[in-house]
C-alpha atoms as a PDB file:
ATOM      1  CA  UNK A   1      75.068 -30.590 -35.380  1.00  0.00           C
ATOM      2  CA  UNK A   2      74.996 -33.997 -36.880  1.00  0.00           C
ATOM      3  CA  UNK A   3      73.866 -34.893 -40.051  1.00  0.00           C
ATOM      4  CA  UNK A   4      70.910 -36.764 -39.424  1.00  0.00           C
ATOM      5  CA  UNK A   5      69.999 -33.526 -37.175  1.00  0.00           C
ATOM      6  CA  UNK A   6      70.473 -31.622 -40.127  1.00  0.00           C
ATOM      7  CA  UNK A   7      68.179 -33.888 -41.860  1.00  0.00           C
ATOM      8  CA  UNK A   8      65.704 -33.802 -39.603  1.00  0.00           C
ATOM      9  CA  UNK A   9      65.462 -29.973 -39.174  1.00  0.00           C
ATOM     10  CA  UNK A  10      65.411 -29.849 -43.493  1.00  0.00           C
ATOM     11  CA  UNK A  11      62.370 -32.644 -43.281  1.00  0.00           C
ATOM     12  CA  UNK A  12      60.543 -30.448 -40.717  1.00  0.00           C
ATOM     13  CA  UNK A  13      60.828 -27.215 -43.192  1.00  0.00           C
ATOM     14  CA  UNK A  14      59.223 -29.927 -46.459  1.00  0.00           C
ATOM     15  CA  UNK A  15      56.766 -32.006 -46.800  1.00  0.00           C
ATOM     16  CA  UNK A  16      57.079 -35.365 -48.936  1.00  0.00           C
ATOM     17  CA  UNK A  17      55.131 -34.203 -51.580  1.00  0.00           C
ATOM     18  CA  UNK A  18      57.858 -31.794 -52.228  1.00  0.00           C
ATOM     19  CA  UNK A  19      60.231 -34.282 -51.679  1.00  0.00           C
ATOM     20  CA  UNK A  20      58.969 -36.350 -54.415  1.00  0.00           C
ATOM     21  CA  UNK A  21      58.792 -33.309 -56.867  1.00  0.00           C
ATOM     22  CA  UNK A  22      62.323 -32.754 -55.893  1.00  0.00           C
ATOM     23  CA  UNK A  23      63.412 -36.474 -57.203  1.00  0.00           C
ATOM     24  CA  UNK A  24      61.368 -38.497 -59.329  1.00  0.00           C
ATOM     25  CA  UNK A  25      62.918 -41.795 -58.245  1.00  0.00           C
ATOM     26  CA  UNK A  26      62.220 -41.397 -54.827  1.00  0.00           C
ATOM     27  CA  UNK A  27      60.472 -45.183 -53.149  1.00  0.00           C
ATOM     28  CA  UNK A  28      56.714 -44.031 -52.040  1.00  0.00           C
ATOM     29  CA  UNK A  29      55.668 -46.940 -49.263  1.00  0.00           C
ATOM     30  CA  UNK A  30      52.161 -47.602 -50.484  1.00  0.00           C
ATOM     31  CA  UNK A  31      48.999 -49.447 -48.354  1.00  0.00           C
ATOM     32  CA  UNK A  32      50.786 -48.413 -45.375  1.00  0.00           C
ATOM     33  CA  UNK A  33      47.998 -46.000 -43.221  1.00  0.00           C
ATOM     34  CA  UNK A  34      48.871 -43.585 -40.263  1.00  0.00           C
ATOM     35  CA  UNK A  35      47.161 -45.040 -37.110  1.00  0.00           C
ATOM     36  CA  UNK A  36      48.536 -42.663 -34.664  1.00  0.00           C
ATOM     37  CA  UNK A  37      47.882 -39.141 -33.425  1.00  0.00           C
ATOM     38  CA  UNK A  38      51.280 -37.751 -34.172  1.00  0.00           C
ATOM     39  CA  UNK A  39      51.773 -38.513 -38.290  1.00  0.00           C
ATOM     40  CA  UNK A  40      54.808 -36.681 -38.510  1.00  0.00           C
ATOM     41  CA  UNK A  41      57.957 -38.683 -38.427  1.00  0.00           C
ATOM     42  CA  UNK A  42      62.188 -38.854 -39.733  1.00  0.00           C
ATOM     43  CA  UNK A  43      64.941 -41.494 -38.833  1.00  0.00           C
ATOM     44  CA  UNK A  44      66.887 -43.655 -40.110  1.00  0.00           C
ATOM     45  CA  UNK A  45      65.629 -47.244 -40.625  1.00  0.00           C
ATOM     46  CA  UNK A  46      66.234 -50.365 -38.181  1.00  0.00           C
ATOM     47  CA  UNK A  47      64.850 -53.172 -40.142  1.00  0.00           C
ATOM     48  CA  UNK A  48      63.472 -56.326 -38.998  1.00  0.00           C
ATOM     49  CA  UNK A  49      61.409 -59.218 -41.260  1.00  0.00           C
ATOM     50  CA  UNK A  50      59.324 -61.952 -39.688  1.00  0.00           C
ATOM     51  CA  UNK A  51      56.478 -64.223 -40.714  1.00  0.00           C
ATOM     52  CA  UNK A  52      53.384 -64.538 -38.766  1.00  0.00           C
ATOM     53  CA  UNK A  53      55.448 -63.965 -34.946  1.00  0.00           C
ATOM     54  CA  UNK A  54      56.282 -60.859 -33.723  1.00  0.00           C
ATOM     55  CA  UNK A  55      59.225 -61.949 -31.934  1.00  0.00           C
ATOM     56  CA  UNK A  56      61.433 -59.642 -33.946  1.00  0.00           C
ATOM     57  CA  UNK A  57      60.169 -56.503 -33.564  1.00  0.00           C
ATOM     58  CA  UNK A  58      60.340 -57.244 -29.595  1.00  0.00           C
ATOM     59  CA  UNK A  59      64.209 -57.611 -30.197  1.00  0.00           C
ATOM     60  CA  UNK A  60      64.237 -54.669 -32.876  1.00  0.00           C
ATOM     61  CA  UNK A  61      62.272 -52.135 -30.404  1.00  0.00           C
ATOM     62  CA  UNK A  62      64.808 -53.446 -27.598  1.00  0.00           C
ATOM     63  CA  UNK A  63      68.244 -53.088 -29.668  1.00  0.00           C
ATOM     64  CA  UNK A  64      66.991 -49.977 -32.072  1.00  0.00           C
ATOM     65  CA  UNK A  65      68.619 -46.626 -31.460  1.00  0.00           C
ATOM     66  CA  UNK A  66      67.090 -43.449 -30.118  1.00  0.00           C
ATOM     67  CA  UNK A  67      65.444 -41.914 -33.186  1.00  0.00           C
ATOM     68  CA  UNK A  68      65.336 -44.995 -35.273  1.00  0.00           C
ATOM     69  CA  UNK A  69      62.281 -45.845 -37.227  1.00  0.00           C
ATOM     70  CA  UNK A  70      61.563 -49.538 -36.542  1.00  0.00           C
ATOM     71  CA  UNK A  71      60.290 -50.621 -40.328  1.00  0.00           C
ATOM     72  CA  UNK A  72      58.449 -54.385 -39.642  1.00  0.00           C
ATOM     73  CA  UNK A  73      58.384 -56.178 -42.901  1.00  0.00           C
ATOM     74  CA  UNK A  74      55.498 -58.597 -41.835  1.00  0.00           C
ATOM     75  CA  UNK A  75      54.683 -59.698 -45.488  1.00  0.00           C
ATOM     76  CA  UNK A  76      51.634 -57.566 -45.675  1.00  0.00           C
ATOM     77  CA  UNK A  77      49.645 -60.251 -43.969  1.00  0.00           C
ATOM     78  CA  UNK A  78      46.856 -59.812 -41.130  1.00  0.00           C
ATOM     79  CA  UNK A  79      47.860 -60.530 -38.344  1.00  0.00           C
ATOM     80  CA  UNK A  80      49.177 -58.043 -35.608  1.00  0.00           C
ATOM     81  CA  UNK A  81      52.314 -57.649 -35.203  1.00  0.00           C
ATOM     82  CA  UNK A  82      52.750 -55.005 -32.679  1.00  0.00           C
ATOM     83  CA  UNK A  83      50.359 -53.324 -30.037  1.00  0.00           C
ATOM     84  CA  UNK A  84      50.005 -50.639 -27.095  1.00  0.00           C
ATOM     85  CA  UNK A  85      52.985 -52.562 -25.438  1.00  0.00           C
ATOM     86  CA  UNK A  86      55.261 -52.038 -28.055  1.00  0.00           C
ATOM     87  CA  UNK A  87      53.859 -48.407 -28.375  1.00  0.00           C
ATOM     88  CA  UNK A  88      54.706 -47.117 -25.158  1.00  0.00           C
ATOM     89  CA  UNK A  89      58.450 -49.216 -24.883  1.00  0.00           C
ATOM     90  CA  UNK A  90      58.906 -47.627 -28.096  1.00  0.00           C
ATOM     91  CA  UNK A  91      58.606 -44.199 -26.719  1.00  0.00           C
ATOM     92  CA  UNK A  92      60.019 -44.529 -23.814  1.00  0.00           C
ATOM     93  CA  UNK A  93      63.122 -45.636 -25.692  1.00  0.00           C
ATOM     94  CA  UNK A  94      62.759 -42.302 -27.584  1.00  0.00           C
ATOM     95  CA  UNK A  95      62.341 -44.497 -31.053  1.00  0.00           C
ATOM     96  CA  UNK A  96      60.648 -41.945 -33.927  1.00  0.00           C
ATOM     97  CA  UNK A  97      58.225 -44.378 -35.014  1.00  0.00           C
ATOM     98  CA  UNK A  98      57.290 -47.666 -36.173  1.00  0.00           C
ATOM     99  CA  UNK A  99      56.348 -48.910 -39.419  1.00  0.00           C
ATOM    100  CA  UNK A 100      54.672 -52.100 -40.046  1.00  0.00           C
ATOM    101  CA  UNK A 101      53.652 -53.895 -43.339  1.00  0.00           C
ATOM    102  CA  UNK A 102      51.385 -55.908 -41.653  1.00  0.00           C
ATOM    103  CA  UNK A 103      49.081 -55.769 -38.848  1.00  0.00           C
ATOM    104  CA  UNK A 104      48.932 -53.422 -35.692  1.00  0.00           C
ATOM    105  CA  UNK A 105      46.313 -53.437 -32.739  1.00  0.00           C
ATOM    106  CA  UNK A 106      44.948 -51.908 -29.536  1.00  0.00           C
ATOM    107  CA  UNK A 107      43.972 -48.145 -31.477  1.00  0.00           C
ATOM    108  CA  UNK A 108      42.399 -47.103 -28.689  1.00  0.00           C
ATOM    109  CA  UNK A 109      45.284 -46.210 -26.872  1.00  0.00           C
ATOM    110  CA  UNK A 110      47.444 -46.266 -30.284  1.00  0.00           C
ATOM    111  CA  UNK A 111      45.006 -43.849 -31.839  1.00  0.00           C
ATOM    112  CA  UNK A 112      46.030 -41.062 -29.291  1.00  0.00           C
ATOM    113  CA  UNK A 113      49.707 -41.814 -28.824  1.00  0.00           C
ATOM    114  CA  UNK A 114      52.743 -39.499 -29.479  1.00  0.00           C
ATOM    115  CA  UNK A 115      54.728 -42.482 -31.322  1.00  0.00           C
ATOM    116  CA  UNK A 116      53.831 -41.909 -35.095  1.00  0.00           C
ATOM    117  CA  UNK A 117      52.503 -46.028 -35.788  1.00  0.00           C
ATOM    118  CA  UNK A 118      51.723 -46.754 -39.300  1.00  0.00           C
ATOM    119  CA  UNK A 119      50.658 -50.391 -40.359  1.00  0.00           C
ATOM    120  CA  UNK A 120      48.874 -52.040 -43.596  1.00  0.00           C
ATOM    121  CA  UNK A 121      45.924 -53.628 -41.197  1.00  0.00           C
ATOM    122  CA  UNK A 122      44.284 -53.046 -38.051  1.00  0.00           C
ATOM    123  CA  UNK A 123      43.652 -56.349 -36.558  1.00  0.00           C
ATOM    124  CA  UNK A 124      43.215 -58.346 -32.926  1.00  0.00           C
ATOM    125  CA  UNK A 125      45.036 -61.135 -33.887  1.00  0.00           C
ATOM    126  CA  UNK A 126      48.776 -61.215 -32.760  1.00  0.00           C
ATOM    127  CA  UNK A 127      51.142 -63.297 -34.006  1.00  0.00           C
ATOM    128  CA  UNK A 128      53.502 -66.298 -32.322  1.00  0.00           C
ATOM    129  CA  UNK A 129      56.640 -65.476 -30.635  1.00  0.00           C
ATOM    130  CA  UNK A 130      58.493 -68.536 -31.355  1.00  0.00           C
ATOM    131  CA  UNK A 131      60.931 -67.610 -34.316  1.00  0.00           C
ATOM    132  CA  UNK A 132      63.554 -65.126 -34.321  1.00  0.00           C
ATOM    133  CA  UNK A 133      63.675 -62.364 -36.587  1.00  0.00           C
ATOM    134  CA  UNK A 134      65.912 -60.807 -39.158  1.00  0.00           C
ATOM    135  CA  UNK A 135      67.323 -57.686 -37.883  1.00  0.00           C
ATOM    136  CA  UNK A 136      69.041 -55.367 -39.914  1.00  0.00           C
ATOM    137  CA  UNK A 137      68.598 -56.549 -43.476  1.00  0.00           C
ATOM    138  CA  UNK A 138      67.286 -55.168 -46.200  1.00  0.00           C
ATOM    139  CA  UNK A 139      63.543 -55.878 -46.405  1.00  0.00           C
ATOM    140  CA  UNK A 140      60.413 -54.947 -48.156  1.00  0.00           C
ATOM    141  CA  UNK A 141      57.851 -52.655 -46.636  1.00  0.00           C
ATOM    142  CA  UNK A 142      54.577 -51.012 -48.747  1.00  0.00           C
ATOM    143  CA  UNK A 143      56.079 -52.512 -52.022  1.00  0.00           C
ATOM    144  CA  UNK A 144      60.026 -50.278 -51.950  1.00  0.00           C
ATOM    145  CA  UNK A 145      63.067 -52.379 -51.120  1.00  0.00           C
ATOM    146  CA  UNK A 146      64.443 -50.527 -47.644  1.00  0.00           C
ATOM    147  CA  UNK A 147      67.708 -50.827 -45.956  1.00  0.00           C
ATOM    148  CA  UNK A 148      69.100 -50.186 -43.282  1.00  0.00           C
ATOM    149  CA  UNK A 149      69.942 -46.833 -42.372  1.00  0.00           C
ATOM    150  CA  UNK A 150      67.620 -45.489 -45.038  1.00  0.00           C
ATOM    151  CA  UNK A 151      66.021 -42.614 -44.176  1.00  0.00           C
ATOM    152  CA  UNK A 152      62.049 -42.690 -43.624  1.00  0.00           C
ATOM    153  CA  UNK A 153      60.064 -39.482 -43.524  1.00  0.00           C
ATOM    154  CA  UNK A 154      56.592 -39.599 -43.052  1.00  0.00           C
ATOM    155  CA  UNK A 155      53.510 -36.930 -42.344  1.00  0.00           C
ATOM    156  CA  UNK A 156      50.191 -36.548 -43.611  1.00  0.00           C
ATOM    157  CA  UNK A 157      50.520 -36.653 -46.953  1.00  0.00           C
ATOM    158  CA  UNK A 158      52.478 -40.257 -46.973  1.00  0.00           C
ATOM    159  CA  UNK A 159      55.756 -41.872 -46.475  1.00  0.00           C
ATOM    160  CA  UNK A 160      58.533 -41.862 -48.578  1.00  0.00           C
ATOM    161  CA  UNK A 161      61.947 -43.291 -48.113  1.00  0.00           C
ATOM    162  CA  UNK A 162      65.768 -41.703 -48.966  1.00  0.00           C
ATOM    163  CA  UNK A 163      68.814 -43.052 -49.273  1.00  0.00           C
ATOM    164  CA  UNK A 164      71.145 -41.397 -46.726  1.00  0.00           C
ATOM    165  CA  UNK A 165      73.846 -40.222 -48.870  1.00  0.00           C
ATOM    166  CA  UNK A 166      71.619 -38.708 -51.256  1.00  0.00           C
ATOM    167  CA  UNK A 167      68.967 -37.018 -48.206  1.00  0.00           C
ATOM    168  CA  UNK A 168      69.986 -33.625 -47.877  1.00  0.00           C
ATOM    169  CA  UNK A 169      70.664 -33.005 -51.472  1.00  0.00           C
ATOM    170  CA  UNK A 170      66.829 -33.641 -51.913  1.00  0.00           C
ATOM    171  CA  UNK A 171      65.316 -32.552 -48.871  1.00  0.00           C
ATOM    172  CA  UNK A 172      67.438 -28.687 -50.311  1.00  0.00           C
ATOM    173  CA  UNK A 173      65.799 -29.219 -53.420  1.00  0.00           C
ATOM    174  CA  UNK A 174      62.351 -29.996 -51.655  1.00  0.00           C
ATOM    175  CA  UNK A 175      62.625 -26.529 -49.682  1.00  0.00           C
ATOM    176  CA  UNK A 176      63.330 -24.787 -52.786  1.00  0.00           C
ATOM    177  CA  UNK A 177      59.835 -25.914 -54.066  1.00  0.00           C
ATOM    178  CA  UNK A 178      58.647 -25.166 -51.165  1.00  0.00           C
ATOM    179  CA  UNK A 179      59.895 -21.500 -51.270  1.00  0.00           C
ATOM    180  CA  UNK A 180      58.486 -21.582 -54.814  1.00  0.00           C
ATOM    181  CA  UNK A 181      55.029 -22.709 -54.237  1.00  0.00           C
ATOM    182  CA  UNK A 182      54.926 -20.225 -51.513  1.00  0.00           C
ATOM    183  CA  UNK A 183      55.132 -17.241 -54.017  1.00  0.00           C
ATOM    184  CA  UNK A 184      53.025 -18.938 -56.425  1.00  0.00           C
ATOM    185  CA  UNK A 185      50.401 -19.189 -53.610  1.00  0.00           C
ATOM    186  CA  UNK A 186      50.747 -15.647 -52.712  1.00  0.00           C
ATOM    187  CA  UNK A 187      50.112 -14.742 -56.486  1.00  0.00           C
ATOM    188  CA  UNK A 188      46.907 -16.441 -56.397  1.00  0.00           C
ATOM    189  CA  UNK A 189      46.069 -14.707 -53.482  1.00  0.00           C
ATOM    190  CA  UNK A 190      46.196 -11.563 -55.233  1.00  0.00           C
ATOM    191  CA  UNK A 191      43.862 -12.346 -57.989  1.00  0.00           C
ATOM    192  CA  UNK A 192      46.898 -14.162 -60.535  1.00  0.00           C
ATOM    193  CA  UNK A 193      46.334 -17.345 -62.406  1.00  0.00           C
ATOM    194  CA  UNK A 194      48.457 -20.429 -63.141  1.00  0.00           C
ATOM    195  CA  UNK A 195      50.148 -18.429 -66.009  1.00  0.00           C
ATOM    196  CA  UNK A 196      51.287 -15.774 -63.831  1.00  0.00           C
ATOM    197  CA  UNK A 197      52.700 -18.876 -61.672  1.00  0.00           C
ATOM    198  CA  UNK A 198      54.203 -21.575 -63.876  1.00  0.00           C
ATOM    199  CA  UNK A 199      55.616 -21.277 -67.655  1.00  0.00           C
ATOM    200  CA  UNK A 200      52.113 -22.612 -68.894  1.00  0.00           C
ATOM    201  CA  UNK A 201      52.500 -20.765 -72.287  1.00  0.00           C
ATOM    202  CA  UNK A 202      55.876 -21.489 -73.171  1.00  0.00           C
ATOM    203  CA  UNK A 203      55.648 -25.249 -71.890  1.00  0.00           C
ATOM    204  CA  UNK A 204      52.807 -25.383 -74.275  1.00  0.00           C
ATOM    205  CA  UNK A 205      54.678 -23.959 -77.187  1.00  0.00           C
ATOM    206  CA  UNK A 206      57.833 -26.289 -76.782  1.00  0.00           C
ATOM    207  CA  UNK A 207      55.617 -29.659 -76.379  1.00  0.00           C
ATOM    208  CA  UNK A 208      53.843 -28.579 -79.436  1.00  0.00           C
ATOM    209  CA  UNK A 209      56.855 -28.287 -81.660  1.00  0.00           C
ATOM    210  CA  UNK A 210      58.492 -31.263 -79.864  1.00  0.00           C
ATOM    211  CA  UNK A 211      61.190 -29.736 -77.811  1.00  0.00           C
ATOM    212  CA  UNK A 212      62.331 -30.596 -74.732  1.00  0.00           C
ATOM    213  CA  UNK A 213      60.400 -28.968 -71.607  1.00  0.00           C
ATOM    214  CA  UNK A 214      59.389 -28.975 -68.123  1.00  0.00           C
ATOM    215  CA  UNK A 215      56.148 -27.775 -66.017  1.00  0.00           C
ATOM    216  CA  UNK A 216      58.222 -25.091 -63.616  1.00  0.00           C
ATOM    217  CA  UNK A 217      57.564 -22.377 -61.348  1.00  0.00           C
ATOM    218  CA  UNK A 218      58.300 -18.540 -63.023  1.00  0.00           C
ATOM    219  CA  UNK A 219      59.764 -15.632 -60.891  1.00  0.00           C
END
């Protein structure tokens, strides 16, 4: 098994909430809204950046690997830079999604489709195709600097963004939450509270008399 297989089967067990109570630093794309049926989503980034033409994420959707996530830094504006086209040659390439800090269009079939689509605007207006984009460089996309290679993982809850050597080390962490929240949950269940969950009293005590301390789950 590879290791972005490995990753991907770890991302499927998490969600990025967890992920981001697993590592405090990790980049949250924000503005960026699910437009798709299917919200769930891991790859590694293929980056491309282009200015009011949509050229570039022809050529990225065309030269991006099977189970890349093509991330379109479009410089947040409104205009469309991707539609149902795109959509469908981006599935049947077998892409894991696409990611655009700008505009998208054509949600009625987009809104139904497999390929998880996420964009900052929904808007008719497309772009020129008259300028060549930048493929593979780092870029911006929902305010976090991405490279590529970078690992996005997206689902319901929002995207977030990991640096590959670093992924499974937090996406462990993230299921260890997980397994953690699930016992706290099944305390509630029974009747417990939060104190019978998390170290509420002592957290208390040691903020009080100024000592180092963390919120964290009790066995």
């Amino acid at each position: 098994m590879s290791d972005l297989e490995r990753i991907r089967n770890l991302a499927r067990d998490v969600d990025v909430t967890a992920i981001c109570d697993a590592d405090k630093t990790t980049r949250v794309v924000h503005g960026i809204r699910p437009r798709s049926h299917n919200r769930w989503a891991c790859g590694p980034a293929y980056t491309v950046r282009c200015r009011d033409d949509f050229f570039g994420v022809v050529e990225a959707i065309e030269s991006a690997n099977p189970g890349d996530v093509v991330v379109v830094d479009g410089g947040g504006r409104e205009i469309a830079y991707a539609g149902e086209l795109f959509a469908r040659a981006a599935q049947t390439r077998g892409l894991a999604a696409i990611v655009v800090d700008g505009g998208y269009r054509d949600m009625t079939y987009v809104s139904t489709c497999n390929l998880p689509v996420y964009s900052r605007h929904v808007t008719p207006m497309a772009g020129g195709t008259n300028k060549l984009g930048e493929l593979q460089v780092p870029i911006t996309c929902g305010g976090v600097t991405v490279s590529p290679g970078d690992i996005f993982i997206a689902d319901t809850e929002g995207i977030v963004v990991l640096a590959p050597g670093r992924a499974m080390e937090v996406l462990r962490a993230a299921r260890d939450i997980k397994t953690a929240e699930a016992a706290a949950i099944a305390k509630i269940e029974q009747g417990k509270s939060l104190v019978h969950c998390l170290n509420v009293t002592a957290h208390r005590e040691n903020l009080a008399s100024g000592k180092p301390s963390r919120l964290a789950f009790t066995d």
